[in-house]
N, C-alpha and C. Protein backbone atom coordinates (compact mmCIF):
# COMPACT_ATOMS: atom_id res chain seq x y z
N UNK A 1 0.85 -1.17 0.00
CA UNK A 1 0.00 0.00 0.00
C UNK A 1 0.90 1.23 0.00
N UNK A 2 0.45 2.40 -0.85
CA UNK A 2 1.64 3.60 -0.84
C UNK A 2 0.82 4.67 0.40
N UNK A 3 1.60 6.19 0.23
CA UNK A 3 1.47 6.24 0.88
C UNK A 3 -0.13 7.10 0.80
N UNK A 4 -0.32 7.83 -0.72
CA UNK A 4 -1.73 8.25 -1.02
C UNK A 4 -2.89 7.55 -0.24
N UNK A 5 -3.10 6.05 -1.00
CA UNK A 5 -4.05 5.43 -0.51
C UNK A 5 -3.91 5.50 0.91
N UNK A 6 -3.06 5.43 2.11
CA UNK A 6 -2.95 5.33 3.53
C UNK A 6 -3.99 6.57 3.55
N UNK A 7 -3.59 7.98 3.36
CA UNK A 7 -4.13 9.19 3.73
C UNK A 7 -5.71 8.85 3.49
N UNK A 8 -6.31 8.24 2.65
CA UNK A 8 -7.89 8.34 2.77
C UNK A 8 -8.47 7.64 3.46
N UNK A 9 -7.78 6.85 4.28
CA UNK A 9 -8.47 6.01 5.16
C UNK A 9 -7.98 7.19 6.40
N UNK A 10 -7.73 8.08 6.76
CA UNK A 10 -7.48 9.08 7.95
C UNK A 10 -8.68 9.73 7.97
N UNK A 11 -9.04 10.44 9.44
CA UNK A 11 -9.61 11.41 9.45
C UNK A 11 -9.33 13.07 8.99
N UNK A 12 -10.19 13.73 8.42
CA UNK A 12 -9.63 15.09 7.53
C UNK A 12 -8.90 15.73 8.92
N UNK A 13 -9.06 15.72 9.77
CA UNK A 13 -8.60 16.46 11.02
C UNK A 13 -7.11 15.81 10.67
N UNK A 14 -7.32 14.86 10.97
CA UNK A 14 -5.35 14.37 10.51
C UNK A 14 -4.76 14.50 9.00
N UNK A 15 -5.66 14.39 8.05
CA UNK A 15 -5.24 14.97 6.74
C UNK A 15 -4.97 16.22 6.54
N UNK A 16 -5.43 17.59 7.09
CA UNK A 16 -5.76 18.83 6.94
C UNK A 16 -3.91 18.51 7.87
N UNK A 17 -4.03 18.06 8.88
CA UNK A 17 -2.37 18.34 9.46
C UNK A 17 -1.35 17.69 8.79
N UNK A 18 -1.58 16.89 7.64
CA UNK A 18 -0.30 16.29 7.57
C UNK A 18 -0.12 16.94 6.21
N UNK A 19 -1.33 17.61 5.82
CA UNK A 19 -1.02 18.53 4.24
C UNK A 19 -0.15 19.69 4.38
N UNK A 20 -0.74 20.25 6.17
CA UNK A 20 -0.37 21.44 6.35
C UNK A 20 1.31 20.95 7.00
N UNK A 21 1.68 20.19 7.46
CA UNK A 21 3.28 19.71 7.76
C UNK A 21 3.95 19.63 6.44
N UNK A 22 3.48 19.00 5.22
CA UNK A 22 3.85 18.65 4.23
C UNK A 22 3.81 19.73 3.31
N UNK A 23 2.91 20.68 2.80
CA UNK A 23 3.16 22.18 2.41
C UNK A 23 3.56 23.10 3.51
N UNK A 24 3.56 23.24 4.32
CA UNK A 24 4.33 23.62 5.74
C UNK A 24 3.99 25.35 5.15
N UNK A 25 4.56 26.19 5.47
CA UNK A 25 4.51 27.47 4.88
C UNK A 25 5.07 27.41 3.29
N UNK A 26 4.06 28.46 2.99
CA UNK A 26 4.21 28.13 1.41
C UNK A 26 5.59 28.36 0.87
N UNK A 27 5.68 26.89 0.13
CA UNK A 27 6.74 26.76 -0.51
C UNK A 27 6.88 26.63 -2.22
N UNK A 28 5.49 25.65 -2.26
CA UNK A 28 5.23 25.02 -3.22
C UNK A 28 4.24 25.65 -3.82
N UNK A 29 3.39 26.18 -2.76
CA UNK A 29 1.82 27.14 -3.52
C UNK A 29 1.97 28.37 -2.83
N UNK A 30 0.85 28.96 -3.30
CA UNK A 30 0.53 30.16 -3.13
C UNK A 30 -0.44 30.03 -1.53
N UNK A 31 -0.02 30.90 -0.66
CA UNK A 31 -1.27 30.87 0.78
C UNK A 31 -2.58 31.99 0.37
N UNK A 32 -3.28 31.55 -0.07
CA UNK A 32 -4.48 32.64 -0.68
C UNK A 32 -6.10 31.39 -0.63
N UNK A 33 -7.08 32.48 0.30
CA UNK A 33 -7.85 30.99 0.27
C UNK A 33 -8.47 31.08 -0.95
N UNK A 34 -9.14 29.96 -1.27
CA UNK A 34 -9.40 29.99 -2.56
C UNK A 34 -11.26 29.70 -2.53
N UNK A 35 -11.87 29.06 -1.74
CA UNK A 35 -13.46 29.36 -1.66
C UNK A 35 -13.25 28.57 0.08
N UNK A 36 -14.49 28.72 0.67
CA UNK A 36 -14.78 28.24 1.97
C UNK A 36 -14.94 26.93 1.85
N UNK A 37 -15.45 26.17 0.99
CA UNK A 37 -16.14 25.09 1.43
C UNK A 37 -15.02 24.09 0.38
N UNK A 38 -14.16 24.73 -0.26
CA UNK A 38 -12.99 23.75 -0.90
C UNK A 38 -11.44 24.14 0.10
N UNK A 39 -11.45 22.92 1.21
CA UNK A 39 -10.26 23.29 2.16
C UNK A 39 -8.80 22.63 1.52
N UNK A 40 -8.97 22.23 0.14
CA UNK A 40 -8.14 21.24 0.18
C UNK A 40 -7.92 21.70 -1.25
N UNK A 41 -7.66 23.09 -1.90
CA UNK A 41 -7.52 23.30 -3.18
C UNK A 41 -6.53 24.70 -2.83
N UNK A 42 -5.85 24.31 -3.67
CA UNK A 42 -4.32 24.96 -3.84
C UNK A 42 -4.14 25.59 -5.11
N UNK A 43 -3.27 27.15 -5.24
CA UNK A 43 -2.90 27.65 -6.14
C UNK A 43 -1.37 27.44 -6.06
N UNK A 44 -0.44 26.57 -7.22
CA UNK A 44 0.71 26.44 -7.31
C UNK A 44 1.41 27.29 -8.82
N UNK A 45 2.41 27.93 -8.43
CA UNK A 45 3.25 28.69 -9.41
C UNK A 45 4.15 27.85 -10.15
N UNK A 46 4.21 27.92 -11.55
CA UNK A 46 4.62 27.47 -12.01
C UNK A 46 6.05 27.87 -12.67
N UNK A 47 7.05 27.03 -12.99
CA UNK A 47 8.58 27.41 -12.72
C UNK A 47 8.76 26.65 -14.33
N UNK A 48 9.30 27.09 -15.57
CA UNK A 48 9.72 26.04 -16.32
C UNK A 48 9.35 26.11 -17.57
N UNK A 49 9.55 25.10 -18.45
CA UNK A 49 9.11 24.85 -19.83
C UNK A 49 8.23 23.89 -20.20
N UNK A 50 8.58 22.57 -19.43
CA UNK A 50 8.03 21.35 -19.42
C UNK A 50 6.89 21.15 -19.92
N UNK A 51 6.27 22.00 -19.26
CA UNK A 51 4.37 21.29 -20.01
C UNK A 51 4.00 22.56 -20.61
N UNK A 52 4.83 23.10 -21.76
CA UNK A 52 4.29 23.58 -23.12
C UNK A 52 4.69 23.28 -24.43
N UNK A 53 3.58 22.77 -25.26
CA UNK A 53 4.03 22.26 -26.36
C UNK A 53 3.31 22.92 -27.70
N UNK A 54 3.07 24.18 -27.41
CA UNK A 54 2.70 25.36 -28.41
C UNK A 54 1.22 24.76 -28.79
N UNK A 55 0.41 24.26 -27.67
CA UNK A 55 -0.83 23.41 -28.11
C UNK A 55 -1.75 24.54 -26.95
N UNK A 56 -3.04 24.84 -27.46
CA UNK A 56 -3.94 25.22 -26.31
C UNK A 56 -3.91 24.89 -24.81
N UNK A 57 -3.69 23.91 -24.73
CA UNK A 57 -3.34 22.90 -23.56
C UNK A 57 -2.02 23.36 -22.74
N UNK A 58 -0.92 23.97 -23.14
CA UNK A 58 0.14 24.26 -23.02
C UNK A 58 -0.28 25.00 -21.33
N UNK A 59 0.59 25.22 -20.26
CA UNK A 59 0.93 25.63 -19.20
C UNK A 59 2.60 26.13 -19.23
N UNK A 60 2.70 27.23 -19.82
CA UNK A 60 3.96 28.16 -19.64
C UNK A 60 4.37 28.71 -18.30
N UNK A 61 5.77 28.53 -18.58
CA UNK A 61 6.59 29.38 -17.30
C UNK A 61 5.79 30.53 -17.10
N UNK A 62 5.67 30.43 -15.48
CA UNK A 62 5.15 31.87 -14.30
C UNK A 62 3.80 32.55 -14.61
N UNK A 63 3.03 30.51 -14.60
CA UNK A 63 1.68 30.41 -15.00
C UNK A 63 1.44 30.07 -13.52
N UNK A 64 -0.09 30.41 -13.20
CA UNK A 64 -0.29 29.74 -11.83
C UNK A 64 -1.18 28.25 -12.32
N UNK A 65 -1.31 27.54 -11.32
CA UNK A 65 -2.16 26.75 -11.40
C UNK A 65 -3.15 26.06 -10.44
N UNK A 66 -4.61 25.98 -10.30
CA UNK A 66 -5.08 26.03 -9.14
C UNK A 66 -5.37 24.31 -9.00
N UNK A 67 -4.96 23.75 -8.02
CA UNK A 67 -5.05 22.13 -8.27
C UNK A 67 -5.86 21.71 -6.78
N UNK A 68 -6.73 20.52 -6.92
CA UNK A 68 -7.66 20.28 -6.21
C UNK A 68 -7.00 18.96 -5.65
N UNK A 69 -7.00 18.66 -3.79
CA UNK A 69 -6.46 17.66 -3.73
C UNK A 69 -7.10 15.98 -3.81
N UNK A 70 -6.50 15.31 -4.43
CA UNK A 70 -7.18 14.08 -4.87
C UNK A 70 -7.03 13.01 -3.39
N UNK A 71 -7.83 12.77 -3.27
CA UNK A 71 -7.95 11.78 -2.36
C UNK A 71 -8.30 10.19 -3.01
N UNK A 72 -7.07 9.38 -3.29
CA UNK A 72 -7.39 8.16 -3.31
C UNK A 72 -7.52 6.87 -2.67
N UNK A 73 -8.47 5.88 -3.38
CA UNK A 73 -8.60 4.79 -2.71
C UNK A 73 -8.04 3.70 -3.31
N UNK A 74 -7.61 4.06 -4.24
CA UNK A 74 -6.53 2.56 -5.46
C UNK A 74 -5.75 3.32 -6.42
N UNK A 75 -4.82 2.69 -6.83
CA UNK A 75 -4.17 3.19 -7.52
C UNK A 75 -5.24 3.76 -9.06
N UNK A 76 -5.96 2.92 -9.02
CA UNK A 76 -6.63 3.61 -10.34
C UNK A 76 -7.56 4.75 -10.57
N UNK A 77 -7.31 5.39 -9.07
CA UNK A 77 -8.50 6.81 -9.02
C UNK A 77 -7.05 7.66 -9.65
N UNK A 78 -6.09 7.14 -9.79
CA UNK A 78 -5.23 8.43 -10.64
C UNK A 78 -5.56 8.84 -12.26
N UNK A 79 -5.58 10.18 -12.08
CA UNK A 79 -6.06 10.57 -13.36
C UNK A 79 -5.13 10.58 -14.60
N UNK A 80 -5.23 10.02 -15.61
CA UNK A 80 -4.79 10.17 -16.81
C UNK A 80 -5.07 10.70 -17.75
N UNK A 81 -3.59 11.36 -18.46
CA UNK A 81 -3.57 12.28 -19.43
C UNK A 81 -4.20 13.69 -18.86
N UNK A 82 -4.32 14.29 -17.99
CA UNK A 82 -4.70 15.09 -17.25
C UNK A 82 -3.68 16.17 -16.75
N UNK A 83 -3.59 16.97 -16.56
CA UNK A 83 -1.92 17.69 -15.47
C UNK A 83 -2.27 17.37 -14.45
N UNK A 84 -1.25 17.72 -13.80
CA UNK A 84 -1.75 17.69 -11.88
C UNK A 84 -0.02 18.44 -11.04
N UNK A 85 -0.38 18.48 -9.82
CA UNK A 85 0.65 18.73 -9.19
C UNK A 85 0.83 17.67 -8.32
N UNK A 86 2.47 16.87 -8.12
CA UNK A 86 2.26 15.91 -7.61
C UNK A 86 3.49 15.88 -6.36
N UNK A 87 3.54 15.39 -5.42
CA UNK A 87 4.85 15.84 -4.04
C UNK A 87 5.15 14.53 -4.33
N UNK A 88 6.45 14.60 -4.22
CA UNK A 88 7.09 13.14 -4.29
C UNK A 88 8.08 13.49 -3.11
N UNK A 89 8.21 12.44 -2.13
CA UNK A 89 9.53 12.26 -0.93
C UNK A 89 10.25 11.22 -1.43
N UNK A 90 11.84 11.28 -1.32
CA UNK A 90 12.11 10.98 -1.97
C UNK A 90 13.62 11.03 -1.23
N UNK A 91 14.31 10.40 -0.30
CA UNK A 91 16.01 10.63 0.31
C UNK A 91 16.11 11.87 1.13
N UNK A 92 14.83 11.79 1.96
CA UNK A 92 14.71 12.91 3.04
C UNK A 92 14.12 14.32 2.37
N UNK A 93 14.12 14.22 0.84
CA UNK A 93 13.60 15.73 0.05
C UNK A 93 12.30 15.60 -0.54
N UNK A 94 11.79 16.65 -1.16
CA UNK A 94 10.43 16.76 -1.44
C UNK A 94 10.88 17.46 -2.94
N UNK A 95 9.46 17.06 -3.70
CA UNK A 95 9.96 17.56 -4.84
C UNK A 95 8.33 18.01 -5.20
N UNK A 96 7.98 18.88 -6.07
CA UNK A 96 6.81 19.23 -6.32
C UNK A 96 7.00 19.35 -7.97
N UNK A 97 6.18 18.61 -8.80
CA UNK A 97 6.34 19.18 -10.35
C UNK A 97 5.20 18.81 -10.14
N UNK A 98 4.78 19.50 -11.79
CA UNK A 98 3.72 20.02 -12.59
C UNK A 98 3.93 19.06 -13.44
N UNK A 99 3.06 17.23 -14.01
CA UNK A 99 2.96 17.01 -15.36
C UNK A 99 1.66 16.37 -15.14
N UNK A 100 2.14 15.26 -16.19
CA UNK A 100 0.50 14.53 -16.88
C UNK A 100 0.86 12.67 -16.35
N UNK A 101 -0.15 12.25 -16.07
CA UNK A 101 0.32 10.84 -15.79
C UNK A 101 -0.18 10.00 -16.95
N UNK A 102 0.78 9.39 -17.50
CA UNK A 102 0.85 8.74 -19.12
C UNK A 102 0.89 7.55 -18.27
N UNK A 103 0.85 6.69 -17.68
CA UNK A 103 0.75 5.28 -17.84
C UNK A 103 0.72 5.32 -16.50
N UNK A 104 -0.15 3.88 -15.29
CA UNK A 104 -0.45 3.32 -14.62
C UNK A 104 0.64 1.82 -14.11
N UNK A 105 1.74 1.71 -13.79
CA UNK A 105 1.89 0.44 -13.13
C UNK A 105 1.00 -0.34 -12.13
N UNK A 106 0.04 -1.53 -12.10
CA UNK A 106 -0.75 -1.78 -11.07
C UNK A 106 0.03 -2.98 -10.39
N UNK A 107 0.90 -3.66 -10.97
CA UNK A 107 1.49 -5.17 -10.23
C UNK A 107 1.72 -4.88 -9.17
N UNK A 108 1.97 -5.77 -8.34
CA UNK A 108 1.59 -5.51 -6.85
C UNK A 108 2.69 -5.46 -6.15
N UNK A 109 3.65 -5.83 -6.85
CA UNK A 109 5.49 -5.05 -6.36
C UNK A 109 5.72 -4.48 -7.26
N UNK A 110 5.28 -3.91 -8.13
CA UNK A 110 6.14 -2.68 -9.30
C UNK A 110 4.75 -1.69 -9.13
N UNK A 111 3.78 -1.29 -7.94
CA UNK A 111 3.32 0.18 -8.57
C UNK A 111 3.80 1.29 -8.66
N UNK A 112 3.64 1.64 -9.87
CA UNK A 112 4.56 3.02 -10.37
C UNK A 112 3.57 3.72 -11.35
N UNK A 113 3.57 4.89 -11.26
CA UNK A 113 3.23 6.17 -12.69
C UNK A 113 4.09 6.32 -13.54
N UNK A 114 4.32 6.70 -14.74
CA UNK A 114 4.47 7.25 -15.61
C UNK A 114 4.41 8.71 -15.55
N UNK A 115 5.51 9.83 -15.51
CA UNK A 115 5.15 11.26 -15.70
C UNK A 115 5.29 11.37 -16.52
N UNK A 116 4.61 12.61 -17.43
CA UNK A 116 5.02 12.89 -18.58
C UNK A 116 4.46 14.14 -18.57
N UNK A 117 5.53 15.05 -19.80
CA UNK A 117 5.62 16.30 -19.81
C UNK A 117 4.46 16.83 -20.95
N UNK A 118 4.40 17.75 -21.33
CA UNK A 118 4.08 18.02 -22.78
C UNK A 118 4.70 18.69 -23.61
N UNK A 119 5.92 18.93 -23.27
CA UNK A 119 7.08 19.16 -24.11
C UNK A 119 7.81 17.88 -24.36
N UNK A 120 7.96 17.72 -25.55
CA UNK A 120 8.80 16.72 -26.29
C UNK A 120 9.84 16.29 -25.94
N UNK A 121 10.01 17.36 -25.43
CA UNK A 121 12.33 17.24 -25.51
C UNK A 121 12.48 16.78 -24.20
N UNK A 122 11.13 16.81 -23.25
CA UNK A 122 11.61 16.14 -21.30
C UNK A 122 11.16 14.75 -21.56
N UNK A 123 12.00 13.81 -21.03
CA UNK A 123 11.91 12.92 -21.26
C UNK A 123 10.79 11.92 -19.54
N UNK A 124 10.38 11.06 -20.29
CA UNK A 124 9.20 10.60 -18.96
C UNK A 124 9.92 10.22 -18.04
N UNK A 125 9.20 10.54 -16.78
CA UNK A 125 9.64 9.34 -15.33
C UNK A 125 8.73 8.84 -14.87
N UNK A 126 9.51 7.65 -14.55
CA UNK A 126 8.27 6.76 -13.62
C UNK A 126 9.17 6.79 -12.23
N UNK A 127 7.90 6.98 -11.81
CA UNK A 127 7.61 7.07 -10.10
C UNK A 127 7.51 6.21 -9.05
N UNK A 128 7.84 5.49 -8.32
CA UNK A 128 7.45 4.16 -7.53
C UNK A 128 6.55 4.78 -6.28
N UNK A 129 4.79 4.33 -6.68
CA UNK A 129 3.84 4.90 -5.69
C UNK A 129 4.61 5.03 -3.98
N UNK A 130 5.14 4.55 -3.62
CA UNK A 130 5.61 4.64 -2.61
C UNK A 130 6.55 6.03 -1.86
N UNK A 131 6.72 6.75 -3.58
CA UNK A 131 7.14 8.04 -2.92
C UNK A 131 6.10 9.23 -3.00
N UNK A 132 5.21 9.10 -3.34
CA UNK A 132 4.22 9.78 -3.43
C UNK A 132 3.62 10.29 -3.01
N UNK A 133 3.53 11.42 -2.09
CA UNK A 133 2.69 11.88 -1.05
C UNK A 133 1.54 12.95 -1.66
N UNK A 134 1.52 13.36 -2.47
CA UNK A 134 0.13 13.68 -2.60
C UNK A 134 -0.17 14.08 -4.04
N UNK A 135 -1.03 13.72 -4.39
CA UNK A 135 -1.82 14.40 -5.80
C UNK A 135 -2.47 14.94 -5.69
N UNK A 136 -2.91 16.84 -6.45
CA UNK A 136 -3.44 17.50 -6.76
C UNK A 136 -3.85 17.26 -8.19
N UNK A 137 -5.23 17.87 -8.27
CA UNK A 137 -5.77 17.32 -9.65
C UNK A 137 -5.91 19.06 -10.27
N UNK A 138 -5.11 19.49 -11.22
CA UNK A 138 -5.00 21.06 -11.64
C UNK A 138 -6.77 21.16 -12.62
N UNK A 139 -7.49 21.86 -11.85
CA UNK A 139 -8.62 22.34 -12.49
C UNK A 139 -8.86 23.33 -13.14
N UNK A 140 -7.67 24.99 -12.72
CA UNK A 140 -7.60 25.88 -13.36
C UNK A 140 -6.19 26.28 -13.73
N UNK A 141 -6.10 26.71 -14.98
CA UNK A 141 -4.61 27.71 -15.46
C UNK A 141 -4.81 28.79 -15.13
N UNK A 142 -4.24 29.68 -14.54
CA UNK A 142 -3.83 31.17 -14.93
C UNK A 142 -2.29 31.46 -15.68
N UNK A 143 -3.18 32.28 -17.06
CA UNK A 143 -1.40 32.48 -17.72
C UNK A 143 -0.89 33.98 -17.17
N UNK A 144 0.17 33.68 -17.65
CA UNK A 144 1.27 34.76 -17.32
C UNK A 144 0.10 36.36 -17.56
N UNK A 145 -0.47 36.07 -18.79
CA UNK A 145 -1.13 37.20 -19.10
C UNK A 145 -2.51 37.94 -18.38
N UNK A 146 -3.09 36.78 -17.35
CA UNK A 146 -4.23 36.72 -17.13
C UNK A 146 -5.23 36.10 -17.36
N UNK A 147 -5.08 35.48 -18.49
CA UNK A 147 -6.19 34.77 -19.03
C UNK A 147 -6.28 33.29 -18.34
N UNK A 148 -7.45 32.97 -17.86
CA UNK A 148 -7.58 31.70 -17.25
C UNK A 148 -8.22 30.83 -18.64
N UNK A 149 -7.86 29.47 -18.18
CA UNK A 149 -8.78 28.60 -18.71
C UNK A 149 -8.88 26.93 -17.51
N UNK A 150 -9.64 26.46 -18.13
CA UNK A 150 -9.93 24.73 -18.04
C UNK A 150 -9.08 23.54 -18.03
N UNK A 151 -8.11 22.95 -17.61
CA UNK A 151 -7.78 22.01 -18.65
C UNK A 151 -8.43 21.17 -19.02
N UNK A 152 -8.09 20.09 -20.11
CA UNK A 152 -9.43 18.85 -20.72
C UNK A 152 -8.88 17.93 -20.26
């Protein structure tokens, strides 16, 4: 079992603390609330090239992005072909990127994701669920310019 699936079997009282230990003061997002009744949706800044590929879809450097946190119960509530923001621990460090999850490992000693960019030239990683501490599911872009959209 990784460590996603553990968190939904918790109470939100212990989830709300171990999000807030784990984004700790903002590092990774923005501290801005974002509605009352969504406690668990995050605006993260975006740093990079990676997920633009001159397509509508594209998310350009010192774009924000507002990502909703996913709470799963199997590996297969992960969303595909989708963006997201995802925390990986990982040799005592934390890492936060912005991609798309291209493929599912489900075997029951190899679960792993697939990241993938939408730029061509970054090449994919796979992930071993076990470093995984949380998925955000990105519902809104803000670009550099202002203009929001959707992703599909």
């Amino acid at each position: 079992m990784f460590t996603v699936e553990l968190l939904s079997m918790k109470s939100d009282d212990k989830i709300e603390a171990e999000l807030t230990a784990i984004l700790g003061p903002p590092k990774y997002y923005i501290d801005t609330p974002v509605s009352e009744n969504d406690e668990h949706s995050y605006w993260f800044p975006t740093i990079g090239d990676s997920m633009t590929d001159g397509t509508e879809r594209s998310i350009p450097n010192r774009s924000f992005v507002l990502a909703r946190w996913l709470r799963l119960n199997s590996v297969k509530d992960v969303p595909l072909n989708r963006p997201i923001v995802i925390i990986i621990h990982y040799s005592s460090e934390q890492f936060c990127l912005l991609k798309s999850v291209a493929a599912v490992h489900e075997e029951s000693t190899d679960k792993e994701i697939c990241l993938r960019s939408y730029n061509s030239r970054c090449d994919d990683l796979w992930v071993p669920l076990q470093y995984v501490k949380f998925i955000f599911v990105v519902e809104k872009v803000r670009l550099p310019n202002g203009i929001e959209f959707m992703p599909a």
